[in-house]
C-alpha atoms as a PDB file:
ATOM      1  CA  UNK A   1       0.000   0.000   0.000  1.00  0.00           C
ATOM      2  CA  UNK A   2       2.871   2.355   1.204  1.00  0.00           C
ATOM      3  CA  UNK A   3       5.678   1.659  -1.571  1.00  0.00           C
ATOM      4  CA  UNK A   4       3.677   0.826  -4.747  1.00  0.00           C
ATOM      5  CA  UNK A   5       2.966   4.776  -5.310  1.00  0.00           C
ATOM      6  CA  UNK A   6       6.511   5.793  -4.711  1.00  0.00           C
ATOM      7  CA  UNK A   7       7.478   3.972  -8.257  1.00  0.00           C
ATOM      8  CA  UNK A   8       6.060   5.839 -10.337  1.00  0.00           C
ATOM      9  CA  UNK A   9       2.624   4.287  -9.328  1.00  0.00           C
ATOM     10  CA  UNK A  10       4.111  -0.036 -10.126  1.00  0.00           C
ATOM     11  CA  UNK A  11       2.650   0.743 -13.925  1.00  0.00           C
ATOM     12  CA  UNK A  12       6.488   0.417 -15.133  1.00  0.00           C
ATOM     13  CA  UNK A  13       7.512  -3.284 -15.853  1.00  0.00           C
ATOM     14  CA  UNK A  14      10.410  -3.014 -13.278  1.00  0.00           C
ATOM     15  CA  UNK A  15       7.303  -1.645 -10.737  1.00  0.00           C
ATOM     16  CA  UNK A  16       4.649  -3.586 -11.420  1.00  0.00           C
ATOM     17  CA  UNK A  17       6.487  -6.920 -11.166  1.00  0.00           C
ATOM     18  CA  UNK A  18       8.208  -5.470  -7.676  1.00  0.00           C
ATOM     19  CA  UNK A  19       4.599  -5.488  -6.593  1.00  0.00           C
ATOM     20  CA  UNK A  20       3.341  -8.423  -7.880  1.00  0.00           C
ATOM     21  CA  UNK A  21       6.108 -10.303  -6.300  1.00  0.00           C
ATOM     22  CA  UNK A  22       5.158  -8.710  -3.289  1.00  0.00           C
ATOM     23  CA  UNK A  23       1.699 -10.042  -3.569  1.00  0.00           C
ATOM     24  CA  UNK A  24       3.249 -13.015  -4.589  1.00  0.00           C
ATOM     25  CA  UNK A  25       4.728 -13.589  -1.219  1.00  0.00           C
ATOM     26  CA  UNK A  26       2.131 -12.260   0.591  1.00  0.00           C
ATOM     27  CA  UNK A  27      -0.312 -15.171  -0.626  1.00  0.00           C
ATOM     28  CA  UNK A  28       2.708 -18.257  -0.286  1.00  0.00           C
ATOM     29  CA  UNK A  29       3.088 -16.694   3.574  1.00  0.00           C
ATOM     30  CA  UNK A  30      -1.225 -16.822   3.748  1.00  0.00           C
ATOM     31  CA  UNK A  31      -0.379 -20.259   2.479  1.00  0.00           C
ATOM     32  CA  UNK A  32       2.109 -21.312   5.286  1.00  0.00           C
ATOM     33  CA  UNK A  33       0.150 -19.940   8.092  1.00  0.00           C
ATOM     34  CA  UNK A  34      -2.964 -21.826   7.200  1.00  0.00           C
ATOM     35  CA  UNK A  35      -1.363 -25.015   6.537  1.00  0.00           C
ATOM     36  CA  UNK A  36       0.504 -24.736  10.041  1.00  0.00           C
ATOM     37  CA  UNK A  37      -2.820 -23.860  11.627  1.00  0.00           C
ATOM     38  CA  UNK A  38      -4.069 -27.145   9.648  1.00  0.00           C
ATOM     39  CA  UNK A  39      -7.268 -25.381   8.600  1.00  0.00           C
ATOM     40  CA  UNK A  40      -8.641 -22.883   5.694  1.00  0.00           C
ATOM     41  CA  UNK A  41      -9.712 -19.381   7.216  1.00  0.00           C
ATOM     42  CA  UNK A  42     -11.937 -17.865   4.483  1.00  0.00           C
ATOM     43  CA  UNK A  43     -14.695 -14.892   6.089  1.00  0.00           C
ATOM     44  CA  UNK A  44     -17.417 -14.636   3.836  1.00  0.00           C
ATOM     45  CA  UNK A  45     -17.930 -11.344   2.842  1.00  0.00           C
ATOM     46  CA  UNK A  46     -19.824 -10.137  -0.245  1.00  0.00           C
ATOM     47  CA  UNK A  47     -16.667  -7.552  -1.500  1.00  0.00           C
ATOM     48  CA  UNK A  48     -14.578 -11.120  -2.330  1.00  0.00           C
ATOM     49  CA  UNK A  49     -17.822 -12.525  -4.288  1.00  0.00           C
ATOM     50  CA  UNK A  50     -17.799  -9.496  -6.534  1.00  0.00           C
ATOM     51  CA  UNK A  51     -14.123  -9.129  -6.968  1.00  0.00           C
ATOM     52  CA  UNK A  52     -14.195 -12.914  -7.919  1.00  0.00           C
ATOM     53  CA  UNK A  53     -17.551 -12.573 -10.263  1.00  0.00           C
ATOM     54  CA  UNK A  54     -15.673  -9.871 -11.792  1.00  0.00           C
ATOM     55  CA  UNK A  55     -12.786 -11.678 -12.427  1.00  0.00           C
ATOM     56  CA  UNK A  56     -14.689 -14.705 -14.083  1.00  0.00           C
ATOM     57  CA  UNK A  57     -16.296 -12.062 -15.855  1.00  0.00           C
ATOM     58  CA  UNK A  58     -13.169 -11.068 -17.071  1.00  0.00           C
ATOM     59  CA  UNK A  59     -11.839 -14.887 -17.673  1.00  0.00           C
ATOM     60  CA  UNK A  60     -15.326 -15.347 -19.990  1.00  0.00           C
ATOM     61  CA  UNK A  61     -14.229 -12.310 -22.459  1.00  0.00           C
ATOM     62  CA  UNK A  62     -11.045 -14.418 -23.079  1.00  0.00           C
ATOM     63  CA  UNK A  63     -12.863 -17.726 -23.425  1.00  0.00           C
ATOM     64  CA  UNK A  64     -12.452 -18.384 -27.630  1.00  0.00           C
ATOM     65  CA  UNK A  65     -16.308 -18.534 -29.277  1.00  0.00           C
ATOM     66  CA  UNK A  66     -17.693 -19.621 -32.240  1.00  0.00           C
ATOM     67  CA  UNK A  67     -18.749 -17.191 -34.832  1.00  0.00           C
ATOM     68  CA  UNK A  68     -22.212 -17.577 -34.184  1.00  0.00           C
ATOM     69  CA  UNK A  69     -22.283 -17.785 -30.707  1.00  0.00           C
ATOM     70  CA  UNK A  70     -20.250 -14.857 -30.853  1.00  0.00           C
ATOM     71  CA  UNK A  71     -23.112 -13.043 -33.038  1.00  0.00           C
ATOM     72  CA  UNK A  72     -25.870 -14.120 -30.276  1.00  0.00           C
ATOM     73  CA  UNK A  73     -23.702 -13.015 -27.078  1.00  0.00           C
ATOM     74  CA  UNK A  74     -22.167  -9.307 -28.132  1.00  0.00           C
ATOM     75  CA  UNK A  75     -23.405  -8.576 -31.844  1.00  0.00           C
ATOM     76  CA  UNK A  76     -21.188  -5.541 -31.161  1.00  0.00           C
ATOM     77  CA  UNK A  77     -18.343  -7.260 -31.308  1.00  0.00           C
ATOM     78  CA  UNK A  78     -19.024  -9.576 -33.845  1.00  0.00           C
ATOM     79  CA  UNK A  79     -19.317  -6.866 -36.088  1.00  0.00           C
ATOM     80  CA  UNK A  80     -16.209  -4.539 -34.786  1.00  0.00           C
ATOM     81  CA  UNK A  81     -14.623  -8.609 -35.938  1.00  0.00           C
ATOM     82  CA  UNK A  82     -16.588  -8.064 -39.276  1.00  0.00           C
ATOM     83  CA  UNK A  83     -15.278  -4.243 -40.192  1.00  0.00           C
ATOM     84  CA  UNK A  84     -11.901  -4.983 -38.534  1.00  0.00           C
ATOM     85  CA  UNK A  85     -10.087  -8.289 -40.162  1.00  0.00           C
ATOM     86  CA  UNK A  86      -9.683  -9.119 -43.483  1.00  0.00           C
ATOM     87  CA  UNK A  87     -11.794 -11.351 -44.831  1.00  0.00           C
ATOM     88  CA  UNK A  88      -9.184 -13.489 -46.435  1.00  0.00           C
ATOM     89  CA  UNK A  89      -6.101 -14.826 -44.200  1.00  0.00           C
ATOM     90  CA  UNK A  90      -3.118 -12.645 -44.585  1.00  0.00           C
ATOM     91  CA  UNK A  91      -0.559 -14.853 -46.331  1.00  0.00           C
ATOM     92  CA  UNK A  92       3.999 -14.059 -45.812  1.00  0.00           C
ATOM     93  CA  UNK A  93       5.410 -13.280 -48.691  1.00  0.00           C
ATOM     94  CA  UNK A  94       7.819 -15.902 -48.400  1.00  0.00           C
ATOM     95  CA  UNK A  95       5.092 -18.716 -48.686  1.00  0.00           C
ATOM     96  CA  UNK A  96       6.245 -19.851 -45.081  1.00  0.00           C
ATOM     97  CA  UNK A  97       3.238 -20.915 -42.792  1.00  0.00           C
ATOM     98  CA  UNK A  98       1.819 -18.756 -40.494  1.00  0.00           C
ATOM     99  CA  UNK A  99       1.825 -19.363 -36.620  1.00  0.00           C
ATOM    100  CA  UNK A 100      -1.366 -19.982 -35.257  1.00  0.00           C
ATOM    101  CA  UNK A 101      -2.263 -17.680 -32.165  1.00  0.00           C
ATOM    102  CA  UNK A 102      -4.484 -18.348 -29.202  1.00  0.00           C
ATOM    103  CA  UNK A 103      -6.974 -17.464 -29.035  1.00  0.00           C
ATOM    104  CA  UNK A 104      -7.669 -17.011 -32.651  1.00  0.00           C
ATOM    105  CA  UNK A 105      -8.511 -13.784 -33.805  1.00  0.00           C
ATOM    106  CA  UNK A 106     -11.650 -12.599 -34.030  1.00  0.00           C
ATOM    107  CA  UNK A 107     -12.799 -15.525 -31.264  1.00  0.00           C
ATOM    108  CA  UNK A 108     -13.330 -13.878 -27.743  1.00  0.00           C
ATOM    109  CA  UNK A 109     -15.493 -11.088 -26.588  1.00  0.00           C
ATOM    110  CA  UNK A 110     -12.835  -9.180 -25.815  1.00  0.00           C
ATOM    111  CA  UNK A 111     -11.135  -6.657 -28.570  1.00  0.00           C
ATOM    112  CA  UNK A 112      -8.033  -6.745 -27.177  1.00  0.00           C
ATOM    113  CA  UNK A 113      -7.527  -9.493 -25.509  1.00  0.00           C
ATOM    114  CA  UNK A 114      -3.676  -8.700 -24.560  1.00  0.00           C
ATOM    115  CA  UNK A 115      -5.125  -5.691 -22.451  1.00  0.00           C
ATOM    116  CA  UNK A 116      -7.664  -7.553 -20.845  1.00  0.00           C
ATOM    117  CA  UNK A 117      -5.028 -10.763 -19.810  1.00  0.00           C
ATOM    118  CA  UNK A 118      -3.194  -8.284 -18.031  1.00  0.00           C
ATOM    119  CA  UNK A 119      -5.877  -6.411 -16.246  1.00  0.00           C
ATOM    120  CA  UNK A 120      -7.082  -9.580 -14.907  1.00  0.00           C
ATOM    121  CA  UNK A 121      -3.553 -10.248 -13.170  1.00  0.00           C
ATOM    122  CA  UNK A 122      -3.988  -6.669 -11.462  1.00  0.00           C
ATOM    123  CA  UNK A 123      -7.338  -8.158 -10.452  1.00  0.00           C
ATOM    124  CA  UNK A 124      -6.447 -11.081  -9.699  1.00  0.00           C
ATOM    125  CA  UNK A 125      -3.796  -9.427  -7.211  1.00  0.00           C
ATOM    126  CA  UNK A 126      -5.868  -6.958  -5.582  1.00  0.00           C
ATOM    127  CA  UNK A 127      -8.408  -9.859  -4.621  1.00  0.00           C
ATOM    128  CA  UNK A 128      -5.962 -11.702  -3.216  1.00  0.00           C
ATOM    129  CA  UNK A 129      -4.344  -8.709  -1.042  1.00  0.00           C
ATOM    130  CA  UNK A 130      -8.401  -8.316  -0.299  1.00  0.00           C
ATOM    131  CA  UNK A 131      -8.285 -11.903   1.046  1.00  0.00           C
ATOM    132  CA  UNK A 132      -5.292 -11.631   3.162  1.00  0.00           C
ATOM    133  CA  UNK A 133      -6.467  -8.155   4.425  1.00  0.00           C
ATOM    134  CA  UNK A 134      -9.849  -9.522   5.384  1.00  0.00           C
ATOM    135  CA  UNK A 135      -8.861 -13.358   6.918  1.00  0.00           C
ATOM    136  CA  UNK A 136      -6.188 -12.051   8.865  1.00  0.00           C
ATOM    137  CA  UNK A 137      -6.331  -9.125   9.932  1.00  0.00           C
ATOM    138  CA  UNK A 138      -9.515  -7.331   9.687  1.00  0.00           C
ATOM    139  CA  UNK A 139      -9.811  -6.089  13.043  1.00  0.00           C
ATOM    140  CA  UNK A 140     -11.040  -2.501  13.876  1.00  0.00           C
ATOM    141  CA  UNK A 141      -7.089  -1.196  15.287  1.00  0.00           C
ATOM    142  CA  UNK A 142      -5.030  -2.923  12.003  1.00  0.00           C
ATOM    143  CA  UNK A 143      -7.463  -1.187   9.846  1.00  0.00           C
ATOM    144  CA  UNK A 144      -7.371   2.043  11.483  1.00  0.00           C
ATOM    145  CA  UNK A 145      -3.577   1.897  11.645  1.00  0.00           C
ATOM    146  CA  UNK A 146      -3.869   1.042   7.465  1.00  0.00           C
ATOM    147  CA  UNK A 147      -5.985   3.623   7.252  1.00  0.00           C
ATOM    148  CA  UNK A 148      -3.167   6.367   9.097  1.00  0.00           C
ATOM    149  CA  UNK A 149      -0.313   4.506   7.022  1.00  0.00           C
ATOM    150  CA  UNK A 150      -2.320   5.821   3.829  1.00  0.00           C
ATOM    151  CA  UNK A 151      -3.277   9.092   4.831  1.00  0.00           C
ATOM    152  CA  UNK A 152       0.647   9.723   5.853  1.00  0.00           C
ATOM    153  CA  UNK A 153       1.943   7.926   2.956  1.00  0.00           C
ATOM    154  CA  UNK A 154      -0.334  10.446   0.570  1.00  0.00           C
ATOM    155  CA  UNK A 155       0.564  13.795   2.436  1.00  0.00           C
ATOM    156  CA  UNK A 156       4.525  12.463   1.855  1.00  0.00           C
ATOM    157  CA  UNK A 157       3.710  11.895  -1.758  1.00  0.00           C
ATOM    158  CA  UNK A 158       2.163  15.441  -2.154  1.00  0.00           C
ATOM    159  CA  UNK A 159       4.476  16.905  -0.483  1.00  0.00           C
ATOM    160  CA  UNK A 160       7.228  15.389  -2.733  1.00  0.00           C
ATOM    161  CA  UNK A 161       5.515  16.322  -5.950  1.00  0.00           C
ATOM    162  CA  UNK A 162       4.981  20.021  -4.453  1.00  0.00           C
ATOM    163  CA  UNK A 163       8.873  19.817  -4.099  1.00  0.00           C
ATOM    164  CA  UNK A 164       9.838  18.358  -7.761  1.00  0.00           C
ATOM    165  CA  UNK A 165       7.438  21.042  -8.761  1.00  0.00           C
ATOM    166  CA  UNK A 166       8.850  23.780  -7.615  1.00  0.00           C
ATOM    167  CA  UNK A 167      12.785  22.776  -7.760  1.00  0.00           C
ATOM    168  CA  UNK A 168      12.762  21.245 -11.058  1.00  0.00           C
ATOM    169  CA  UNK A 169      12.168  22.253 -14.844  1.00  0.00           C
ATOM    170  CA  UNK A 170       8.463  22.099 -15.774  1.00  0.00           C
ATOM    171  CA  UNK A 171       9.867  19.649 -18.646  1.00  0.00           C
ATOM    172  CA  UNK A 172      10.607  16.791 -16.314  1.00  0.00           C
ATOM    173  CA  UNK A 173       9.273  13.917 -14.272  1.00  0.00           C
ATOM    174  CA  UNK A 174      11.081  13.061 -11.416  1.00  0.00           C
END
Protein backbone atom coordinates (compact mmCIF):
# COMPACT_ATOMS: atom_id res chain seq x y z
CA UNK A 1 0.00 0.00 0.00
CA UNK A 2 2.87 2.35 1.20
CA UNK A 3 5.68 1.66 -1.57
CA UNK A 4 3.68 0.83 -4.75
CA UNK A 5 2.97 4.78 -5.31
CA UNK A 6 6.51 5.79 -4.71
CA UNK A 7 7.48 3.97 -8.26
CA UNK A 8 6.06 5.84 -10.34
CA UNK A 9 2.62 4.29 -9.33
CA UNK A 10 4.11 -0.04 -10.13
CA UNK A 11 2.65 0.74 -13.92
CA UNK A 12 6.49 0.42 -15.13
CA UNK A 13 7.51 -3.28 -15.85
CA UNK A 14 10.41 -3.01 -13.28
CA UNK A 15 7.30 -1.65 -10.74
CA UNK A 16 4.65 -3.59 -11.42
CA UNK A 17 6.49 -6.92 -11.17
CA UNK A 18 8.21 -5.47 -7.68
CA UNK A 19 4.60 -5.49 -6.59
CA UNK A 20 3.34 -8.42 -7.88
CA UNK A 21 6.11 -10.30 -6.30
CA UNK A 22 5.16 -8.71 -3.29
CA UNK A 23 1.70 -10.04 -3.57
CA UNK A 24 3.25 -13.02 -4.59
CA UNK A 25 4.73 -13.59 -1.22
CA UNK A 26 2.13 -12.26 0.59
CA UNK A 27 -0.31 -15.17 -0.63
CA UNK A 28 2.71 -18.26 -0.29
CA UNK A 29 3.09 -16.69 3.57
CA UNK A 30 -1.23 -16.82 3.75
CA UNK A 31 -0.38 -20.26 2.48
CA UNK A 32 2.11 -21.31 5.29
CA UNK A 33 0.15 -19.94 8.09
CA UNK A 34 -2.96 -21.83 7.20
CA UNK A 35 -1.36 -25.02 6.54
CA UNK A 36 0.50 -24.74 10.04
CA UNK A 37 -2.82 -23.86 11.63
CA UNK A 38 -4.07 -27.15 9.65
CA UNK A 39 -7.27 -25.38 8.60
CA UNK A 40 -8.64 -22.88 5.69
CA UNK A 41 -9.71 -19.38 7.22
CA UNK A 42 -11.94 -17.86 4.48
CA UNK A 43 -14.69 -14.89 6.09
CA UNK A 44 -17.42 -14.64 3.84
CA UNK A 45 -17.93 -11.34 2.84
CA UNK A 46 -19.82 -10.14 -0.24
CA UNK A 47 -16.67 -7.55 -1.50
CA UNK A 48 -14.58 -11.12 -2.33
CA UNK A 49 -17.82 -12.53 -4.29
CA UNK A 50 -17.80 -9.50 -6.53
CA UNK A 51 -14.12 -9.13 -6.97
CA UNK A 52 -14.19 -12.91 -7.92
CA UNK A 53 -17.55 -12.57 -10.26
CA UNK A 54 -15.67 -9.87 -11.79
CA UNK A 55 -12.79 -11.68 -12.43
CA UNK A 56 -14.69 -14.71 -14.08
CA UNK A 57 -16.30 -12.06 -15.85
CA UNK A 58 -13.17 -11.07 -17.07
CA UNK A 59 -11.84 -14.89 -17.67
CA UNK A 60 -15.33 -15.35 -19.99
CA UNK A 61 -14.23 -12.31 -22.46
CA UNK A 62 -11.04 -14.42 -23.08
CA UNK A 63 -12.86 -17.73 -23.42
CA UNK A 64 -12.45 -18.38 -27.63
CA UNK A 65 -16.31 -18.53 -29.28
CA UNK A 66 -17.69 -19.62 -32.24
CA UNK A 67 -18.75 -17.19 -34.83
CA UNK A 68 -22.21 -17.58 -34.18
CA UNK A 69 -22.28 -17.78 -30.71
CA UNK A 70 -20.25 -14.86 -30.85
CA UNK A 71 -23.11 -13.04 -33.04
CA UNK A 72 -25.87 -14.12 -30.28
CA UNK A 73 -23.70 -13.01 -27.08
CA UNK A 74 -22.17 -9.31 -28.13
CA UNK A 75 -23.40 -8.58 -31.84
CA UNK A 76 -21.19 -5.54 -31.16
CA UNK A 77 -18.34 -7.26 -31.31
CA UNK A 78 -19.02 -9.58 -33.84
CA UNK A 79 -19.32 -6.87 -36.09
CA UNK A 80 -16.21 -4.54 -34.79
CA UNK A 81 -14.62 -8.61 -35.94
CA UNK A 82 -16.59 -8.06 -39.28
CA UNK A 83 -15.28 -4.24 -40.19
CA UNK A 84 -11.90 -4.98 -38.53
CA UNK A 85 -10.09 -8.29 -40.16
CA UNK A 86 -9.68 -9.12 -43.48
CA UNK A 87 -11.79 -11.35 -44.83
CA UNK A 88 -9.18 -13.49 -46.43
CA UNK A 89 -6.10 -14.83 -44.20
CA UNK A 90 -3.12 -12.65 -44.59
CA UNK A 91 -0.56 -14.85 -46.33
CA UNK A 92 4.00 -14.06 -45.81
CA UNK A 93 5.41 -13.28 -48.69
CA UNK A 94 7.82 -15.90 -48.40
CA UNK A 95 5.09 -18.72 -48.69
CA UNK A 96 6.25 -19.85 -45.08
CA UNK A 97 3.24 -20.92 -42.79
CA UNK A 98 1.82 -18.76 -40.49
CA UNK A 99 1.83 -19.36 -36.62
CA UNK A 100 -1.37 -19.98 -35.26
CA UNK A 101 -2.26 -17.68 -32.16
CA UNK A 102 -4.48 -18.35 -29.20
CA UNK A 103 -6.97 -17.46 -29.03
CA UNK A 104 -7.67 -17.01 -32.65
CA UNK A 105 -8.51 -13.78 -33.80
CA UNK A 106 -11.65 -12.60 -34.03
CA UNK A 107 -12.80 -15.53 -31.26
CA UNK A 108 -13.33 -13.88 -27.74
CA UNK A 109 -15.49 -11.09 -26.59
CA UNK A 110 -12.83 -9.18 -25.81
CA UNK A 111 -11.13 -6.66 -28.57
CA UNK A 112 -8.03 -6.75 -27.18
CA UNK A 113 -7.53 -9.49 -25.51
CA UNK A 114 -3.68 -8.70 -24.56
CA UNK A 115 -5.12 -5.69 -22.45
CA UNK A 116 -7.66 -7.55 -20.84
CA UNK A 117 -5.03 -10.76 -19.81
CA UNK A 118 -3.19 -8.28 -18.03
CA UNK A 119 -5.88 -6.41 -16.25
CA UNK A 120 -7.08 -9.58 -14.91
CA UNK A 121 -3.55 -10.25 -13.17
CA UNK A 122 -3.99 -6.67 -11.46
CA UNK A 123 -7.34 -8.16 -10.45
CA UNK A 124 -6.45 -11.08 -9.70
CA UNK A 125 -3.80 -9.43 -7.21
CA UNK A 126 -5.87 -6.96 -5.58
CA UNK A 127 -8.41 -9.86 -4.62
CA UNK A 128 -5.96 -11.70 -3.22
CA UNK A 129 -4.34 -8.71 -1.04
CA UNK A 130 -8.40 -8.32 -0.30
CA UNK A 131 -8.29 -11.90 1.05
CA UNK A 132 -5.29 -11.63 3.16
CA UNK A 133 -6.47 -8.16 4.42
CA UNK A 134 -9.85 -9.52 5.38
CA UNK A 135 -8.86 -13.36 6.92
CA UNK A 136 -6.19 -12.05 8.86
CA UNK A 137 -6.33 -9.12 9.93
CA UNK A 138 -9.52 -7.33 9.69
CA UNK A 139 -9.81 -6.09 13.04
CA UNK A 140 -11.04 -2.50 13.88
CA UNK A 141 -7.09 -1.20 15.29
CA UNK A 142 -5.03 -2.92 12.00
CA UNK A 143 -7.46 -1.19 9.85
CA UNK A 144 -7.37 2.04 11.48
CA UNK A 145 -3.58 1.90 11.65
CA UNK A 146 -3.87 1.04 7.47
CA UNK A 147 -5.98 3.62 7.25
CA UNK A 148 -3.17 6.37 9.10
CA UNK A 149 -0.31 4.51 7.02
CA UNK A 150 -2.32 5.82 3.83
CA UNK A 151 -3.28 9.09 4.83
CA UNK A 152 0.65 9.72 5.85
CA UNK A 153 1.94 7.93 2.96
CA UNK A 154 -0.33 10.45 0.57
CA UNK A 155 0.56 13.80 2.44
CA UNK A 156 4.53 12.46 1.86
CA UNK A 157 3.71 11.90 -1.76
CA UNK A 158 2.16 15.44 -2.15
CA UNK A 159 4.48 16.91 -0.48
CA UNK A 160 7.23 15.39 -2.73
CA UNK A 161 5.52 16.32 -5.95
CA UNK A 162 4.98 20.02 -4.45
CA UNK A 163 8.87 19.82 -4.10
CA UNK A 164 9.84 18.36 -7.76
CA UNK A 165 7.44 21.04 -8.76
CA UNK A 166 8.85 23.78 -7.61
CA UNK A 167 12.78 22.78 -7.76
CA UNK A 168 12.76 21.25 -11.06
CA UNK A 169 12.17 22.25 -14.84
CA UNK A 170 8.46 22.10 -15.77
CA UNK A 171 9.87 19.65 -18.65
CA UNK A 172 10.61 16.79 -16.31
CA UNK A 173 9.27 13.92 -14.27
CA UNK A 174 11.08 13.06 -11.42
Amino acid sequence: VCVSPWAFGAVEPLGEFLLLAGVGLLTALWAVAMLLDGRLSWRKCPVALCLAALYLLGIWQLTPLSRPVLHVVSPATARMYDQLLPADPEALPTGEARTSLTPPPGSTISLYPGATRQELIRLLAFLLVFAVVRNNIASAASLRRLSIAAVVNGALLSLFALAQYFSSPHDTVY
